[in-house]
N, C-alpha and C. Protein backbone atom coordinates (compact mmCIF):
# COMPACT_ATOMS: atom_id res chain seq x y z
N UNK A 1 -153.13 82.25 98.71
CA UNK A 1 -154.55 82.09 98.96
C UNK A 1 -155.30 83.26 98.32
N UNK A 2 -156.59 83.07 97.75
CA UNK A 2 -157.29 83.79 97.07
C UNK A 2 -158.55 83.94 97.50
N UNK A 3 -159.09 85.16 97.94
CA UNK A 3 -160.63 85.14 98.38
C UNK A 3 -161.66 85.35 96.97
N UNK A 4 -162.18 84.74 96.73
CA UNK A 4 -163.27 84.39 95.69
C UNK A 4 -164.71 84.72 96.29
N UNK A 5 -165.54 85.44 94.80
CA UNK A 5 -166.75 85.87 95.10
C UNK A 5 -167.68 85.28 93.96
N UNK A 6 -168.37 84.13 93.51
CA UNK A 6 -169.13 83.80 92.45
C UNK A 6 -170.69 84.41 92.66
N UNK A 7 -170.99 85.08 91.84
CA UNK A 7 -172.06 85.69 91.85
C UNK A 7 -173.38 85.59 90.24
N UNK A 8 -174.10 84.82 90.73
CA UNK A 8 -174.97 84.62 89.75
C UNK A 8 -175.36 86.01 89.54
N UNK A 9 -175.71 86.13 88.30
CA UNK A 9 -176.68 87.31 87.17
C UNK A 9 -177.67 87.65 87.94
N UNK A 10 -178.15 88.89 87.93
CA UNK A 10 -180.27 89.00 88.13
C UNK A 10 -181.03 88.40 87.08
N UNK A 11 -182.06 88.24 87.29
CA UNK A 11 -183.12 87.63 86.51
C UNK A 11 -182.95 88.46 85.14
N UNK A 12 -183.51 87.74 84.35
CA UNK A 12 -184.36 88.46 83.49
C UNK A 12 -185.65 87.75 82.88
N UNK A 13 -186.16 88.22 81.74
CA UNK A 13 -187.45 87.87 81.47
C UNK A 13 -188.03 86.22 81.60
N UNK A 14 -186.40 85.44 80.21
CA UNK A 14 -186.65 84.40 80.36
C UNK A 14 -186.58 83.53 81.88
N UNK A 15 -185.44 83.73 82.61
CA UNK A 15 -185.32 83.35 83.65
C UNK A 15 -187.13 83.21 84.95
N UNK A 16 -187.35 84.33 84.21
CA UNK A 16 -188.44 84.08 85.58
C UNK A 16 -189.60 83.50 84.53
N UNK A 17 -189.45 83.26 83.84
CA UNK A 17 -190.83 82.19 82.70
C UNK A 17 -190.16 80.96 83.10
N UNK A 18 -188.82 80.45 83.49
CA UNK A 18 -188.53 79.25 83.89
C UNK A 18 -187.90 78.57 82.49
N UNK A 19 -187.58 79.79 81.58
CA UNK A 19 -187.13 78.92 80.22
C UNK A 19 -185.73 78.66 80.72
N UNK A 20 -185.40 77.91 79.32
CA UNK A 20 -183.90 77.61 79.04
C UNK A 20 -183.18 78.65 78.71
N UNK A 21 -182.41 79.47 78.79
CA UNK A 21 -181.87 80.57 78.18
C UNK A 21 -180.20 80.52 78.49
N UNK A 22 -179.47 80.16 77.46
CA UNK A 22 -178.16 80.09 77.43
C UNK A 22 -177.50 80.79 76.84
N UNK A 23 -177.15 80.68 75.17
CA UNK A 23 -176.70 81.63 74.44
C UNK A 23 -177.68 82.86 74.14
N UNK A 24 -178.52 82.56 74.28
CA UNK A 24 -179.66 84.03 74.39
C UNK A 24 -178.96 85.10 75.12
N UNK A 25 -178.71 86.64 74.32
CA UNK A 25 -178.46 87.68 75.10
C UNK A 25 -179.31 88.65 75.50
N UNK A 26 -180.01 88.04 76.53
CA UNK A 26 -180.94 88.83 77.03
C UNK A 26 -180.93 89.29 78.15
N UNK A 27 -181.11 90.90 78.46
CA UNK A 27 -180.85 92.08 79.15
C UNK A 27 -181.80 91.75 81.22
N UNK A 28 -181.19 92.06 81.71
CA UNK A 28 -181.74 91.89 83.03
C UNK A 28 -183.11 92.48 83.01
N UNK A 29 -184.13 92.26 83.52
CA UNK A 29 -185.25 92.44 83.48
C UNK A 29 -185.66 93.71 84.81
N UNK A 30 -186.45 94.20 84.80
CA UNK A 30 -186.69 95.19 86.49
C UNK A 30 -186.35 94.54 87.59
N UNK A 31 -187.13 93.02 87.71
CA UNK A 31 -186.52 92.35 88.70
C UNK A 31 -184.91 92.36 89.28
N UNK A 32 -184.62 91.83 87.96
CA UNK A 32 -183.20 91.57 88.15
C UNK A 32 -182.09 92.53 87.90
N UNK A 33 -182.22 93.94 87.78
CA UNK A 33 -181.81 95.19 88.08
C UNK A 33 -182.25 95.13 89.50
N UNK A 34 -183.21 94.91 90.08
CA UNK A 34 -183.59 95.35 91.70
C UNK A 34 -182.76 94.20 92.80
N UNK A 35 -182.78 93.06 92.12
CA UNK A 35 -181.82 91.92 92.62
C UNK A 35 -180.14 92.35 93.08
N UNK A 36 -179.81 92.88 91.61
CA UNK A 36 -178.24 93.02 91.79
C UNK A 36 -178.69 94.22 92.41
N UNK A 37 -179.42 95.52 92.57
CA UNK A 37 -179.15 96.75 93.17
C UNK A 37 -179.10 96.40 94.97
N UNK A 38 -179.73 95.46 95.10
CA UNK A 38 -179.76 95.21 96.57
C UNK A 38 -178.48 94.44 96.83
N UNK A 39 -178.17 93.60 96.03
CA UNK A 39 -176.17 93.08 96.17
C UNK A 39 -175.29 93.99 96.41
N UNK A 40 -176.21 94.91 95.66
CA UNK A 40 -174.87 95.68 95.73
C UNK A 40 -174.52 96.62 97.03
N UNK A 41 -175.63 96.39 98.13
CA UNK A 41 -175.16 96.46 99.85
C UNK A 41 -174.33 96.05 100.31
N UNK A 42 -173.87 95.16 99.65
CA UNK A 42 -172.95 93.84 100.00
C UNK A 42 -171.32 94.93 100.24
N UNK A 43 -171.49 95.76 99.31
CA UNK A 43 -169.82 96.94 99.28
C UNK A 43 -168.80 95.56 99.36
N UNK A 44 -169.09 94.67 97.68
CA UNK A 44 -167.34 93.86 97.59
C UNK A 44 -166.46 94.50 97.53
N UNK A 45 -165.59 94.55 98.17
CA UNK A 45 -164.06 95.00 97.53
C UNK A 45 -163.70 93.77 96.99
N UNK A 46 -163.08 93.92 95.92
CA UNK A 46 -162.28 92.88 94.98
C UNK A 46 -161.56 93.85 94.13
N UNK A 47 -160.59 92.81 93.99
CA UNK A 47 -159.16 93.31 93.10
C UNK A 47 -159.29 93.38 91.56
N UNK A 48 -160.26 91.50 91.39
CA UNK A 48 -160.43 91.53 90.09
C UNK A 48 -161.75 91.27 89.95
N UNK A 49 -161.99 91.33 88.41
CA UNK A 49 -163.67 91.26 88.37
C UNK A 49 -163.63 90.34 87.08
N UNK A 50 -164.23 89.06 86.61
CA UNK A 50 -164.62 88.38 85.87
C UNK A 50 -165.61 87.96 85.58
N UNK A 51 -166.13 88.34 84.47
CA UNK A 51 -167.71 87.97 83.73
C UNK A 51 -167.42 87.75 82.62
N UNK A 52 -168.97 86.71 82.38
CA UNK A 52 -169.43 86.09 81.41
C UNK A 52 -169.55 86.97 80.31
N UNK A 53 -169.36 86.92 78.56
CA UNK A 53 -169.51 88.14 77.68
C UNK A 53 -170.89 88.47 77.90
N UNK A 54 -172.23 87.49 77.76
CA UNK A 54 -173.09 87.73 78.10
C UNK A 54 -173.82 89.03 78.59
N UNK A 55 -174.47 89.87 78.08
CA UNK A 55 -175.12 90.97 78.30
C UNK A 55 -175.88 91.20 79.82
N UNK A 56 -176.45 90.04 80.41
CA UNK A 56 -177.58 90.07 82.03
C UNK A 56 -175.90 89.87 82.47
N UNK A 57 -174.74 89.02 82.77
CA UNK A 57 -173.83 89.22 83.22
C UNK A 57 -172.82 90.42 83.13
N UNK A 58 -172.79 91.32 82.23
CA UNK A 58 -172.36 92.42 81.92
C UNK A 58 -172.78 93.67 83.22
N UNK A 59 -174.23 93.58 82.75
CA UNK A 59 -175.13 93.98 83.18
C UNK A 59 -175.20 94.09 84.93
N UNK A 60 -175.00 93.26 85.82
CA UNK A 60 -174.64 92.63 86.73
C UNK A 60 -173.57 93.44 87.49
N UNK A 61 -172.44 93.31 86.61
CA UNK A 61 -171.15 93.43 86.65
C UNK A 61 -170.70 94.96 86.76
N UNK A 62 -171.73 95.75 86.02
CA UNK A 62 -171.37 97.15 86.19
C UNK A 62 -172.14 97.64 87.12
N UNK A 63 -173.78 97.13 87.28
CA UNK A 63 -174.21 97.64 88.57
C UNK A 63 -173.52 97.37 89.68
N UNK A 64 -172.99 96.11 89.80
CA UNK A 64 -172.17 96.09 91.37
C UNK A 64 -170.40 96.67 91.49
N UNK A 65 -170.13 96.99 90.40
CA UNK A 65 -168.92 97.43 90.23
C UNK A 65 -168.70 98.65 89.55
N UNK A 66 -169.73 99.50 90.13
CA UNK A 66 -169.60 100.70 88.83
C UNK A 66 -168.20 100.91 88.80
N UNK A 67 -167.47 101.44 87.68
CA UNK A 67 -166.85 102.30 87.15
C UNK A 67 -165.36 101.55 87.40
N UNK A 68 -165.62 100.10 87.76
CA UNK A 68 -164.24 99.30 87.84
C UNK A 68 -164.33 98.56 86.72
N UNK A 69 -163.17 98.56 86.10
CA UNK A 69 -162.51 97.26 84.51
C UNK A 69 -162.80 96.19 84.97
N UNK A 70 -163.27 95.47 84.04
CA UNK A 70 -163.78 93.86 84.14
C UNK A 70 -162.61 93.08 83.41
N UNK A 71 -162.70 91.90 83.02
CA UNK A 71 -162.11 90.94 82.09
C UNK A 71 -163.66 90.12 81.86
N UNK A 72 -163.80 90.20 80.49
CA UNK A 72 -164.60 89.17 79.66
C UNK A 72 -164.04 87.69 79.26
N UNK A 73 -165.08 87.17 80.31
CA UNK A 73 -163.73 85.97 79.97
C UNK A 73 -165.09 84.90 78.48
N UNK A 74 -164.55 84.58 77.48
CA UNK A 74 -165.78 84.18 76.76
C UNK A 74 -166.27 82.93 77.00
N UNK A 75 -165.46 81.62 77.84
CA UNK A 75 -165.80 80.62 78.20
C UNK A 75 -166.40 80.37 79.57
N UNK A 76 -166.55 81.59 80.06
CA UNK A 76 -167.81 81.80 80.81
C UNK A 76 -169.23 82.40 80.69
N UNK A 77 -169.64 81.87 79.02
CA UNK A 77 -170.93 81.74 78.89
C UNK A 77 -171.41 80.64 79.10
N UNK A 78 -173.18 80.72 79.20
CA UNK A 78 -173.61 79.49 79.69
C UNK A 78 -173.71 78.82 78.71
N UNK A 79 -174.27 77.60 79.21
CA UNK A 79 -174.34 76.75 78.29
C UNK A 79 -174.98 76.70 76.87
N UNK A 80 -175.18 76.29 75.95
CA UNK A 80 -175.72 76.42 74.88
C UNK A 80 -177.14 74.92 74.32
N UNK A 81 -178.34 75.72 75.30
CA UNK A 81 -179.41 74.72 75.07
C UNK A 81 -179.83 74.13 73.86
N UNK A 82 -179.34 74.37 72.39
CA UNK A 82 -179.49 74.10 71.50
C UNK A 82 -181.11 74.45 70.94
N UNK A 83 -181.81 72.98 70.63
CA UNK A 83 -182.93 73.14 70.33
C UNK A 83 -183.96 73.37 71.71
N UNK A 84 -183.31 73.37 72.52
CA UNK A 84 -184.56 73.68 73.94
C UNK A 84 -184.32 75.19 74.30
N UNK A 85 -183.32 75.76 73.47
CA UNK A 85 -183.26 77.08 74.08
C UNK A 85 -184.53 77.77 73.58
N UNK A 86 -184.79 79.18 75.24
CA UNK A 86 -186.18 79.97 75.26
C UNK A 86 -187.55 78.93 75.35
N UNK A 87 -187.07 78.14 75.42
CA UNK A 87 -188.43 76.92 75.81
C UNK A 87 -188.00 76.88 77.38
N UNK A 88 -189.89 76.36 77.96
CA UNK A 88 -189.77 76.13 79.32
C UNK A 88 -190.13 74.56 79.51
N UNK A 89 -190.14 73.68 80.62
CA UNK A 89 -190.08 72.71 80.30
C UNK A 89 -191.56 72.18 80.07
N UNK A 90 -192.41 73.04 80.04
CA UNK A 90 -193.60 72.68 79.94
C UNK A 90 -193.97 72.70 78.49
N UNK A 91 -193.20 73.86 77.80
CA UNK A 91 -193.28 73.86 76.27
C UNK A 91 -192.34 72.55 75.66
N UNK A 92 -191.65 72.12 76.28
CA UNK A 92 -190.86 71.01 75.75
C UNK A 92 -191.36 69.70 75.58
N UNK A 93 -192.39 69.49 76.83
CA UNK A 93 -193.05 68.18 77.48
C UNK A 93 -193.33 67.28 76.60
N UNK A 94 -193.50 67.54 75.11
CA UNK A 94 -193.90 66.47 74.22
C UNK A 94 -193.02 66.23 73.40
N UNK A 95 -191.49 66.48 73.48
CA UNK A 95 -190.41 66.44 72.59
C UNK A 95 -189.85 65.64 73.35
N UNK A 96 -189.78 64.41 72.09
CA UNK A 96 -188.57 62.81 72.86
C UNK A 96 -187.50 63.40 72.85
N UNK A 97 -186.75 64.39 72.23
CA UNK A 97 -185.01 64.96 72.65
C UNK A 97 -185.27 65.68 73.92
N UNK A 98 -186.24 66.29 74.35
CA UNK A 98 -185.76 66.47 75.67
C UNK A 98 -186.12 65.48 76.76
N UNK A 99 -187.17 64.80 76.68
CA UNK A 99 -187.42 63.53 77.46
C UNK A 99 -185.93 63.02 77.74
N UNK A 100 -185.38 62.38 76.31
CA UNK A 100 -184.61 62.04 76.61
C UNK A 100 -183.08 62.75 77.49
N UNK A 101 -183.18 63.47 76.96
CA UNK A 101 -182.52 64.55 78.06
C UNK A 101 -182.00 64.30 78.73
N UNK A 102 -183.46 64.74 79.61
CA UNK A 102 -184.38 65.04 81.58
C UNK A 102 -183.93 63.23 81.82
N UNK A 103 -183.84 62.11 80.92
CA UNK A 103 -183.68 61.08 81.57
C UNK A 103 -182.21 60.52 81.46
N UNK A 104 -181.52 61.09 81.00
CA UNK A 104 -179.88 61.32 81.24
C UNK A 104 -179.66 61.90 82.39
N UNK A 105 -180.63 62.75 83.36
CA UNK A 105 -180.06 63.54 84.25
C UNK A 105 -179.58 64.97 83.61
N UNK A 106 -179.76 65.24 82.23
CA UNK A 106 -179.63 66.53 82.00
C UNK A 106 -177.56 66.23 81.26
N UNK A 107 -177.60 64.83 81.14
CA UNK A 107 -176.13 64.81 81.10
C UNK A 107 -176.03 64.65 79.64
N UNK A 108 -177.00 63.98 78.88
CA UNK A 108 -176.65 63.91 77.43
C UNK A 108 -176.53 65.42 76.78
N UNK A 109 -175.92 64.86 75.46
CA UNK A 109 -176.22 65.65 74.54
C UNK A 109 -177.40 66.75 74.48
N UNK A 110 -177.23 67.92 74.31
CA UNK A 110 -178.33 68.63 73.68
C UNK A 110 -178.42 68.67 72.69
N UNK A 111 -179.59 68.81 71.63
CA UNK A 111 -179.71 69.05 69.74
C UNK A 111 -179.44 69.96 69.76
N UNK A 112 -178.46 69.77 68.69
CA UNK A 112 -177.91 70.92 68.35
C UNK A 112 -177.24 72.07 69.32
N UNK A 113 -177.06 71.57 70.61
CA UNK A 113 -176.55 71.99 71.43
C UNK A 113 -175.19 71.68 71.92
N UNK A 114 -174.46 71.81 73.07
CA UNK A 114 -173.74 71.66 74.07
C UNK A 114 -173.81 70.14 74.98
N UNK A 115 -172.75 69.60 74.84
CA UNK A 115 -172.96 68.60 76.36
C UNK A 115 -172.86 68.89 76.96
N UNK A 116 -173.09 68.21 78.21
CA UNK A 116 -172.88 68.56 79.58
C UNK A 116 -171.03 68.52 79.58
N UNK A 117 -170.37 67.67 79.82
CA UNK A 117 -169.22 67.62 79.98
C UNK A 117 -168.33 68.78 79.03
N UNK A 118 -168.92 69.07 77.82
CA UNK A 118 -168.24 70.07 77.05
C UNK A 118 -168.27 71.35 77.58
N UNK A 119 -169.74 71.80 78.14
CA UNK A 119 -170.04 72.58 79.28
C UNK A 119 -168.56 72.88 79.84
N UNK A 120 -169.24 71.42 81.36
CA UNK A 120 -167.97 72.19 82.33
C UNK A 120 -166.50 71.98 81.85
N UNK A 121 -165.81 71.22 80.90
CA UNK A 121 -164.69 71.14 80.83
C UNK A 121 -164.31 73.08 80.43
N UNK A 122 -165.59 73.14 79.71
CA UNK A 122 -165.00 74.27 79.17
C UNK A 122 -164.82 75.65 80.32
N UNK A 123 -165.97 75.60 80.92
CA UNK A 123 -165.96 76.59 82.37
C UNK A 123 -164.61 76.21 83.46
N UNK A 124 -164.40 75.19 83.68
CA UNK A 124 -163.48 74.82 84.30
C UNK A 124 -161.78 74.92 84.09
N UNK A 125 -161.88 74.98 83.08
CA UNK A 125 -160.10 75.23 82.08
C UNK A 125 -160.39 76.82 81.94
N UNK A 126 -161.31 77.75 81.55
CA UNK A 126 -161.63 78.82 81.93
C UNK A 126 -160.99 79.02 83.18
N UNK A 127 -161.48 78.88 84.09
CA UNK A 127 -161.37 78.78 85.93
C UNK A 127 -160.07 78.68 86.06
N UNK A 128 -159.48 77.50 85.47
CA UNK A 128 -157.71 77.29 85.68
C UNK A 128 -157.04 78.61 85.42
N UNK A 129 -157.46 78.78 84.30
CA UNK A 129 -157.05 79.73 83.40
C UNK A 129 -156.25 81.09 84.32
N UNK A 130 -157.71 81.31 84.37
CA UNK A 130 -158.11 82.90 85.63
C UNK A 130 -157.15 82.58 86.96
N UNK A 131 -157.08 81.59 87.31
CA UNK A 131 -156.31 81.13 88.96
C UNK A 131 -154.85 81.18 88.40
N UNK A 132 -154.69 80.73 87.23
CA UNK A 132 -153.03 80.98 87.27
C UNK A 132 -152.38 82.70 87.00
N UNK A 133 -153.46 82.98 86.33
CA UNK A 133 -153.31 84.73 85.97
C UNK A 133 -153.51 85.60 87.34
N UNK A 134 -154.52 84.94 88.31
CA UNK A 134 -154.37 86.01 89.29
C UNK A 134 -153.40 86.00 90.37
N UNK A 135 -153.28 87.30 90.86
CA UNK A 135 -152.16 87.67 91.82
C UNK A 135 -152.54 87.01 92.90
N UNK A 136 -151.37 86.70 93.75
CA UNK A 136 -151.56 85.57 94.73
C UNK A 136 -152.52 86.98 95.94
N UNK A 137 -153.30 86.50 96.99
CA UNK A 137 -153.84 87.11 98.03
C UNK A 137 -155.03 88.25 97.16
N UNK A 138 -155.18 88.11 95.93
CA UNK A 138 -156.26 88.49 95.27
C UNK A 138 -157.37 88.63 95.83
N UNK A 139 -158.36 89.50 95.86
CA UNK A 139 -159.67 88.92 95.89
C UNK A 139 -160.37 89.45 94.36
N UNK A 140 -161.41 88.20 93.71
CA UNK A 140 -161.59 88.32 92.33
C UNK A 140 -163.22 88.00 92.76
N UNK A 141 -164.02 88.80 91.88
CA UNK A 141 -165.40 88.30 91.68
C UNK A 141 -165.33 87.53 90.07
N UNK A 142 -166.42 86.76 90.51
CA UNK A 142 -166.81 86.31 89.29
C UNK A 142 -168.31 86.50 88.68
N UNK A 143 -168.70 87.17 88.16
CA UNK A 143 -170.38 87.96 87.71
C UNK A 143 -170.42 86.93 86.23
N UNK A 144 -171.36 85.28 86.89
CA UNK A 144 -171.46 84.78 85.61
C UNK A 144 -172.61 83.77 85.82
N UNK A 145 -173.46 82.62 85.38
CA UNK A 145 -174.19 82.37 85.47
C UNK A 145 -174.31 80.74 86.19
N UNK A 146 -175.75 80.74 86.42
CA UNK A 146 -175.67 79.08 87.68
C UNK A 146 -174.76 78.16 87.24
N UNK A 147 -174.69 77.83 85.78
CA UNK A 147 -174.37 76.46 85.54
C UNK A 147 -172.75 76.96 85.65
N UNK A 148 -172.26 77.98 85.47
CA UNK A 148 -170.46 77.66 85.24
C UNK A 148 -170.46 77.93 86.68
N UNK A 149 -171.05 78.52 87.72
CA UNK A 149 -170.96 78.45 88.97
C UNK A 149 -170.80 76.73 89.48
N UNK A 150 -171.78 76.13 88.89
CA UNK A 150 -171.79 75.03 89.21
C UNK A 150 -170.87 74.57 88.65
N UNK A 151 -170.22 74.16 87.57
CA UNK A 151 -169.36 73.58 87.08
C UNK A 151 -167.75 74.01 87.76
N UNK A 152 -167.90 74.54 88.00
CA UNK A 152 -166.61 75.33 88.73
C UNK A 152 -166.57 74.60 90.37
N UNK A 153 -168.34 74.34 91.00
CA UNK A 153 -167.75 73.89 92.25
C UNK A 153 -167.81 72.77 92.11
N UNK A 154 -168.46 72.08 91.16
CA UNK A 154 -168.31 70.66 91.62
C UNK A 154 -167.05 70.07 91.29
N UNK A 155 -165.93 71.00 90.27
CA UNK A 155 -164.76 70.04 90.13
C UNK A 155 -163.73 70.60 91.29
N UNK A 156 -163.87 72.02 91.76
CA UNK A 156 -163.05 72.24 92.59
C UNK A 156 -163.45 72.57 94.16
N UNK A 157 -164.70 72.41 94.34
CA UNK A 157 -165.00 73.06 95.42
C UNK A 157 -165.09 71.71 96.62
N UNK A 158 -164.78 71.53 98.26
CA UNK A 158 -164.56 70.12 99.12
C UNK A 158 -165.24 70.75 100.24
N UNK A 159 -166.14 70.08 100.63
CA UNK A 159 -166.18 68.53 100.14
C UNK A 159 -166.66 68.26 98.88
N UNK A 160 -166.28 67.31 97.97
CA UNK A 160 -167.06 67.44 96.98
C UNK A 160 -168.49 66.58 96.83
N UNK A 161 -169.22 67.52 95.73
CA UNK A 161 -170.96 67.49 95.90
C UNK A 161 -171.33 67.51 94.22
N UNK A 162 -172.42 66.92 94.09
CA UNK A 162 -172.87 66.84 92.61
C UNK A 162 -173.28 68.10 92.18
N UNK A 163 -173.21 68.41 90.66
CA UNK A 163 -173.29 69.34 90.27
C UNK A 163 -174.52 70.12 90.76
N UNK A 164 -175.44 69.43 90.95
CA UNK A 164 -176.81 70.06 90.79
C UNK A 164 -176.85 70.73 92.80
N UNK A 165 -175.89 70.32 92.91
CA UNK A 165 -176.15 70.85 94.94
C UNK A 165 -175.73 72.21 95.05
N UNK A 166 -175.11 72.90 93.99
CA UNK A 166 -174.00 74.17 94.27
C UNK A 166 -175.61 74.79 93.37
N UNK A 167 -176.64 74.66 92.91
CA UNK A 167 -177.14 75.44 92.50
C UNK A 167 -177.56 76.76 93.41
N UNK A 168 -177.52 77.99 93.00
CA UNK A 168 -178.03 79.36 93.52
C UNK A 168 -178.63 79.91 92.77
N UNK A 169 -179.65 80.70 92.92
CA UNK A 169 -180.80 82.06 92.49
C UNK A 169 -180.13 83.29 91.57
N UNK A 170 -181.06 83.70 90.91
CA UNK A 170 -180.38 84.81 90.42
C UNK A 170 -180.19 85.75 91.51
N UNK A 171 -178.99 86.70 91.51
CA UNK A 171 -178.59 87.34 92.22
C UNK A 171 -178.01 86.89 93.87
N UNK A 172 -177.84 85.81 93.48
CA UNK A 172 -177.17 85.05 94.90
C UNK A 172 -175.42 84.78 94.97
N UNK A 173 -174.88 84.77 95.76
CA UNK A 173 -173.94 84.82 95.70
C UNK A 173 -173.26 83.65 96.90
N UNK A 174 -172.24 83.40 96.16
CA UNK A 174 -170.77 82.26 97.27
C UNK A 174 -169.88 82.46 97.59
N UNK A 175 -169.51 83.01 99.05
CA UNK A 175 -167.96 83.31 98.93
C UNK A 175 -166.87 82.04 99.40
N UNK A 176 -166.00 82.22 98.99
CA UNK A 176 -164.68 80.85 98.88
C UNK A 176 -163.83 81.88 99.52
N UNK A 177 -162.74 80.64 99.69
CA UNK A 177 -161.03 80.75 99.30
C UNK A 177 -160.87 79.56 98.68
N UNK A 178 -159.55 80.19 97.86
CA UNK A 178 -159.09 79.17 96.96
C UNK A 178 -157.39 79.08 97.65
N UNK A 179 -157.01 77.83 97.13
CA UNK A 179 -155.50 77.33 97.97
C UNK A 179 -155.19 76.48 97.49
N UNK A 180 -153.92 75.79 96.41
CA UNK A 180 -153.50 74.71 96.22
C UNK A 180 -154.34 74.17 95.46
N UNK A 181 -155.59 74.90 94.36
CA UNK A 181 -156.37 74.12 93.48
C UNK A 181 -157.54 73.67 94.16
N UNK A 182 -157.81 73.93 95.12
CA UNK A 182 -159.11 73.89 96.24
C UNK A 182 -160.20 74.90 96.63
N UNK A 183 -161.12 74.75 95.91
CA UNK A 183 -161.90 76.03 96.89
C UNK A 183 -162.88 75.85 97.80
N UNK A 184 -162.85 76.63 99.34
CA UNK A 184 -163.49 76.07 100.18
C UNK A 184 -164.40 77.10 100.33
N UNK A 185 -166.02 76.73 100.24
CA UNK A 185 -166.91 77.87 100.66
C UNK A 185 -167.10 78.01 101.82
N UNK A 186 -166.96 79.54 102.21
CA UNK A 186 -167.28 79.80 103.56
C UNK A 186 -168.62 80.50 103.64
N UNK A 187 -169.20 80.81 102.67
CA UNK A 187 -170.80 81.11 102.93
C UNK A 187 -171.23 80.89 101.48
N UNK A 188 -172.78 80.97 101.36
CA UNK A 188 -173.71 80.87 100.76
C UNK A 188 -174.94 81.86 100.73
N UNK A 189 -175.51 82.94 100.26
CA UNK A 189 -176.08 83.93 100.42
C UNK A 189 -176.87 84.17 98.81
């Protein structure tokens, strides 16, 4: 059994304009330095630490863990908005590729982007990845962003729930155990 800590990023600029920001490496903002500095009350102990390459997850990762080794894992970046990336959806509103989109449920294709399913397959075989490498009775954080949070609980986390229900805030955090390929949350914060 494994105690698990998924911990979304702090804000940064784009995040609080409400854009798209995926492959964008952009730096935590004051906010979201003040976000993770208050997490970091929290005093995790964890064994291991896994983040996104991502710079606001980096970022994250050393404020709440000063001076402990990470693993960069690279298929825990977010997704890749393609042509909607740094757009908000209000700047988008007159573009039929994202209409069409928003009326997939967010499941099609992006231009020039990422699918959805390419997404989580890819966060998720990531996830396998990390669970077979870690030491059994582990406890591991994970410092990475909403959507592989999400993608991670909706294929493993029970009861199971649609992707969009596991969403959390910047600087919010989930703690689990994991067992037999199962992870069960025991809080939400």
């Amino acid at each position: 059994m494994n105690r698990l800590i998924f911990i979304r990023h702090g804000a940064t600029s784009s995040n609080l304009s409400r854009k798209y920001i995926g492959r964008t490496d952009e730096p935590l903002c004051e906010a979201g330095i003040k976000q993770i500095e208050e997490l970091k009350k929290e005093s995790f102990c964890v064994d291991a630490v896994f983040v996104s390459p991502l710079l606001r997850a980096r970022q994250s990762a050393e404020i709440l863990f000063p001076g402990m080794e990470y693993t960069v894992i690279d298929d825990f970046r977010e997704t890749d908005f393609g042509m909607f990336e740094g757009k908000s959806a209000d700047e988008l509103s007159d573009s039929p590729e994202y209409s069409a989109w928003v009326d997939s449920w967010c499941k099609g294709p992006v231009p020039d982007g990422e699918s959805s399913e390419h997404f989580k397959a890819r966060c998720c075989d990531a996830f396998a990845r990390v669970m077979d490498f870690l030491n059994k009775n582990d406890t591991a954080a994970f410092v990475v962003h909403g959507g592989v949070i999400m993608a991670i609980m909706e294929r493993y986390a029970v009861p199971r729930k649609d992707f969009y229900a596991y969403h959390i805030a910047n600087g919010e955090w989930i703690s689990c155990v994991y067992e037999n390929g199962i992870v069960s949350i025991e809080a939400r914060f």
